[in-house]
Protein backbone atom coordinates (compact mmCIF):
# COMPACT_ATOMS: atom_id res chain seq x y z
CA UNK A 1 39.99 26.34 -21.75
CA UNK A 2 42.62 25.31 -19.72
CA UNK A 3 42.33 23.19 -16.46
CA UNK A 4 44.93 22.38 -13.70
CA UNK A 5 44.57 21.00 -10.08
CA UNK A 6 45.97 19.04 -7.24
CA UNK A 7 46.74 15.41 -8.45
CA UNK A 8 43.27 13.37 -7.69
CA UNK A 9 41.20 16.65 -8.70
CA UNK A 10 39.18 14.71 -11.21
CA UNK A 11 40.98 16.62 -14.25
CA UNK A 12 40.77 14.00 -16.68
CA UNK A 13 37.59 12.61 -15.29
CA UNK A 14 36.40 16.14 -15.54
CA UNK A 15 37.43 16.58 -19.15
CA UNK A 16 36.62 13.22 -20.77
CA UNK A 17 32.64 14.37 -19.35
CA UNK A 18 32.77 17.91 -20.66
CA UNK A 19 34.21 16.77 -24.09
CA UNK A 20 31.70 13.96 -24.35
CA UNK A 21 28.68 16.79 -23.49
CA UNK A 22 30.26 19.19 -26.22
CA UNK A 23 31.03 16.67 -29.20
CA UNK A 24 26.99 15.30 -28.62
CA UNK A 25 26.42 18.76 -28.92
CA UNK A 26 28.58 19.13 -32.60
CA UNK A 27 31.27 20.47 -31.08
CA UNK A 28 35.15 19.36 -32.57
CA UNK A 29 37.00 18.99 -29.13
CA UNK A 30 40.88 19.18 -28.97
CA UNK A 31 42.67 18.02 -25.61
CA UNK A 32 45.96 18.93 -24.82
CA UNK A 33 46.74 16.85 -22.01
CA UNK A 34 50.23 18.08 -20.36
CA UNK A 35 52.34 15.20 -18.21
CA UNK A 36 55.37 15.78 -15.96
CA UNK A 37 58.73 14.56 -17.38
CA UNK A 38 60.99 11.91 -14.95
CA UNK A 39 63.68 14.08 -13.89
CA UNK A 40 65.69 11.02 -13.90
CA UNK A 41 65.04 9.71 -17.37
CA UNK A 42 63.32 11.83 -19.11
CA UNK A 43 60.42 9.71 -19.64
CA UNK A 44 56.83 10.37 -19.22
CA UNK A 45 53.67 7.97 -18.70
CA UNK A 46 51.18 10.02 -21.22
CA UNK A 47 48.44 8.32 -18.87
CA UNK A 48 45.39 10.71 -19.68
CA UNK A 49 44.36 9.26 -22.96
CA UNK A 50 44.03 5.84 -21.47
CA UNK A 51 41.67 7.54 -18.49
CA UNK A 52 39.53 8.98 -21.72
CA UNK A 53 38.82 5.96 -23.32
CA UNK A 54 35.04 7.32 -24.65
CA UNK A 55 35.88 10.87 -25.52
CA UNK A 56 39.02 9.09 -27.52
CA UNK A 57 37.10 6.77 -29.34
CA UNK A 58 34.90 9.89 -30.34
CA UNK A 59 35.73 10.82 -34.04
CA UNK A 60 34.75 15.00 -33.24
CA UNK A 61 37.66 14.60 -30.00
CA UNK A 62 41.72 14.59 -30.70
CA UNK A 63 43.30 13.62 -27.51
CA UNK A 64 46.65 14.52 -27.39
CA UNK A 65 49.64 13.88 -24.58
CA UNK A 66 52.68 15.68 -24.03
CA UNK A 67 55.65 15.51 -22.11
CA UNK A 68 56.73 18.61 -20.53
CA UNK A 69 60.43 17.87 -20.67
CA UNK A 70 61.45 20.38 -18.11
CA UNK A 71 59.48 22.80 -19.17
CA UNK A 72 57.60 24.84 -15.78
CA UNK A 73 54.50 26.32 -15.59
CA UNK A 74 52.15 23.44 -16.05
CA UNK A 75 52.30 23.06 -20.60
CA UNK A 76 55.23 22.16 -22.55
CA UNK A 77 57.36 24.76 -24.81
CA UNK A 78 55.21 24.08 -27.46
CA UNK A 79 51.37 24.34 -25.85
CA UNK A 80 50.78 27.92 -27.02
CA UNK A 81 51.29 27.01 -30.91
CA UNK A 82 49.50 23.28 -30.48
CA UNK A 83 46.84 24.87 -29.24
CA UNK A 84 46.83 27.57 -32.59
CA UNK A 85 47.06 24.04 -34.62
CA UNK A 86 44.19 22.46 -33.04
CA UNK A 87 41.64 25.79 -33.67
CA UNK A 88 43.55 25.47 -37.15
CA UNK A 89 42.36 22.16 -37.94
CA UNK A 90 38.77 23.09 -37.08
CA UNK A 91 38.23 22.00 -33.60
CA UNK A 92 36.38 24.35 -31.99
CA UNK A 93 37.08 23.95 -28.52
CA UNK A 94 40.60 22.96 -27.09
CA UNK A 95 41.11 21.83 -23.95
CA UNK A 96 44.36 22.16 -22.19
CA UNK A 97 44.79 20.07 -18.76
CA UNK A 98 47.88 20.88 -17.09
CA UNK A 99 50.64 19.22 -15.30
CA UNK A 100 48.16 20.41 -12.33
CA UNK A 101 50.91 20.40 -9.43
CA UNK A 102 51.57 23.21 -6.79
CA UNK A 103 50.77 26.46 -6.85
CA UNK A 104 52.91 28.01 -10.13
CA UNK A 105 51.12 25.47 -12.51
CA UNK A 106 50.09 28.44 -14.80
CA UNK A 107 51.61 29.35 -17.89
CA UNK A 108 48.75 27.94 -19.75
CA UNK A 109 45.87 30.96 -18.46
CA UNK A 110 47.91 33.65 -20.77
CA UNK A 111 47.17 31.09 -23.42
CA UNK A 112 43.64 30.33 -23.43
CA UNK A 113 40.03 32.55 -23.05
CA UNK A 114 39.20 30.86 -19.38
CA UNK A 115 41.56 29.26 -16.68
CA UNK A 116 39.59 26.60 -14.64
CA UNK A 117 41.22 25.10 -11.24
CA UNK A 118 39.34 22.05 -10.23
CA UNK A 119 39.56 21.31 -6.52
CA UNK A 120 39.10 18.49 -4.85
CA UNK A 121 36.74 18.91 -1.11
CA UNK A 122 38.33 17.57 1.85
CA UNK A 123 41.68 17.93 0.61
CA UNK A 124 43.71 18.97 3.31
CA UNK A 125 44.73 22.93 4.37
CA UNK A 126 41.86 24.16 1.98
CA UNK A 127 43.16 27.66 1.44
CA UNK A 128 46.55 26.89 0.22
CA UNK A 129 45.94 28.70 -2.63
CA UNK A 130 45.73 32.42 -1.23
CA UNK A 131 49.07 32.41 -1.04
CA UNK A 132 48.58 34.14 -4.35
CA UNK A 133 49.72 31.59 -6.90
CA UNK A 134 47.45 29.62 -8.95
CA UNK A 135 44.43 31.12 -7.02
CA UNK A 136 45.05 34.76 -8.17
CA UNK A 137 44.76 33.52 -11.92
CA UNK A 138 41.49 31.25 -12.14
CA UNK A 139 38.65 32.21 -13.66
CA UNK A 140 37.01 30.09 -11.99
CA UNK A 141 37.26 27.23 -9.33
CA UNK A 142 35.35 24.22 -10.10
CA UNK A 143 34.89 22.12 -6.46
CA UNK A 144 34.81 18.69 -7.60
CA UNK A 145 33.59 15.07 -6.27
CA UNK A 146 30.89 17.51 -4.70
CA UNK A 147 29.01 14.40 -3.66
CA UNK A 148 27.87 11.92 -1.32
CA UNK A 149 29.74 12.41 2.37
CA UNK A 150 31.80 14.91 0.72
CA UNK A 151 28.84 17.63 0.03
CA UNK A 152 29.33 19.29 3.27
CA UNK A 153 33.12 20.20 2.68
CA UNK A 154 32.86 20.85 -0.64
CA UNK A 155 30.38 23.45 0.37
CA UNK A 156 32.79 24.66 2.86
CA UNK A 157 35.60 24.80 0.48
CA UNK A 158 33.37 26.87 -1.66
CA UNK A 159 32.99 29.39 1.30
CA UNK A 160 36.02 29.72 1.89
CA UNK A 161 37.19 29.99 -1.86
CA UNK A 162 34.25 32.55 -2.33
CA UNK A 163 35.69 34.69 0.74
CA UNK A 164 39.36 34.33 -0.21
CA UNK A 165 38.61 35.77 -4.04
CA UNK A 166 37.08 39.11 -2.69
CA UNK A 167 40.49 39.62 -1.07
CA UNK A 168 42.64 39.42 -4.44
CA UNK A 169 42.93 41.95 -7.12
CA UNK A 170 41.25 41.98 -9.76
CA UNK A 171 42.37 40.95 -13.41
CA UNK A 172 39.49 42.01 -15.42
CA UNK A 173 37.05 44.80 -15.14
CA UNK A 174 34.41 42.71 -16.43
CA UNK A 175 34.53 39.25 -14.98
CA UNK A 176 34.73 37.86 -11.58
CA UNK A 177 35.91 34.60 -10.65
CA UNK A 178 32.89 32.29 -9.58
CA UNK A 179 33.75 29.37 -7.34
C-alpha cells in the first residue's frame, strides 16, 4: 500500500495504527517510510520511526527510513526494488508512506496494489487536488482526524472529494475510488 498526504495528514499516525491492527492479526508488516532530502546539505531527519515507537518495537514490523536524495515523485530511486526485498523476506504487507508534499507526490501508486491519500479536514482550499495531480491517482482518500469539532468538515471534505472523483477518468474498469 502506499500512502502520501499534506504534511500533518496523520501519515505516520495512520500507519503505526494500521500496522499494529495487522501484526495482532499475524500479519509481517514492512514500512517504507520516504523523507525529503535538505537541498542544502543533503541531510535528512528519518523522523517517522521515532513517531512509531509501538509498531517498531513489534518483532512482525520492519520500519525502515529513507532519504530521497533528490529523487521526485514522493520514494527514493530505490523504493520499487525495497519494496520487492521486503515481500522477499516474508513480510506480507509493505507499507510505503511518501514524502507526502504537493500534488506530484506519486511515483510510488505504479509500485504498489492500492494508492491511499490521507487528508486532513479543515485544511484550507479543500479541492486542491482536482487540479488532476495526486487526486487522479488514489485509490482511495482516507479523511483523517474525522473527529471531535472537526466531524462536520471532514464530512464536507468527503462531499466534495466524492463529487470531484465522478468528474475524473477512470483508471480501472473494475474499481472506483471511495473517499
Amino acid at each position: 500500500l502506499g500512502l502520501s498526504g499534506p504534511p500533518g495528514a496523520g501519515k505516520s499516525t495512520f500507519i503505526e495504527c494500521f500496522g499494529k491492527m495487522l501484526t495482532e492479526r499475524k500479519y509481517k508488516v514492512a514500512v517504507l517510510a520516504v523523507d525529503p532530502s535538505s537541498s542544502t546539505s543533503g541531510g535528512s531527519l528519518l523522523g517517522d520511526k521515532t513517531r512509531m515507537t509501538e509498531l517498531s518495537r513489534d518483532m512482525n514490523a520492519y520500519i525502515r527510513p529513507s532519504p530521497t536524495r533528490g529523487t521526485l515523485g514522493g520514494v527514493t530511486r530505490t523504493t520499487n526494488e525495497a519494496i520487492l526485498l521486503c515481500e522477499g523476506g516474508g513480510y506480507n504487507v509493505v507499507l510505503v508512506e511518501t514524502v507526502g508534499v504537493g500534488q506530484s507526490e506519486f511515483a510510488v501508486a505504479d509500485m504498489v496494489d492500492m494508492f491511499i491519500l490521507l487528508l486532513p479536514p479543515a485544511g484550507g482550499d479543500e479541492l486542491q487536488g482536482i487540479k488532476r495531480g495526486i487526486i487522479e491517482m488514489a485509490d482511495l482518500v482516507a479523511i483523517n482526524k474525522a473527529d471531535g469539532d472537526l466531524i462536520v468538515p471532514a464530512r464536507r471534505i468527503q462531499a466534495e472529494y466524492v463529487s470531484a472523483l465522478k468528474l475524473l477518468r477512470k483508471r480501472s474498469k473494475v474499481w472506483r475510488p471511495q473517499v
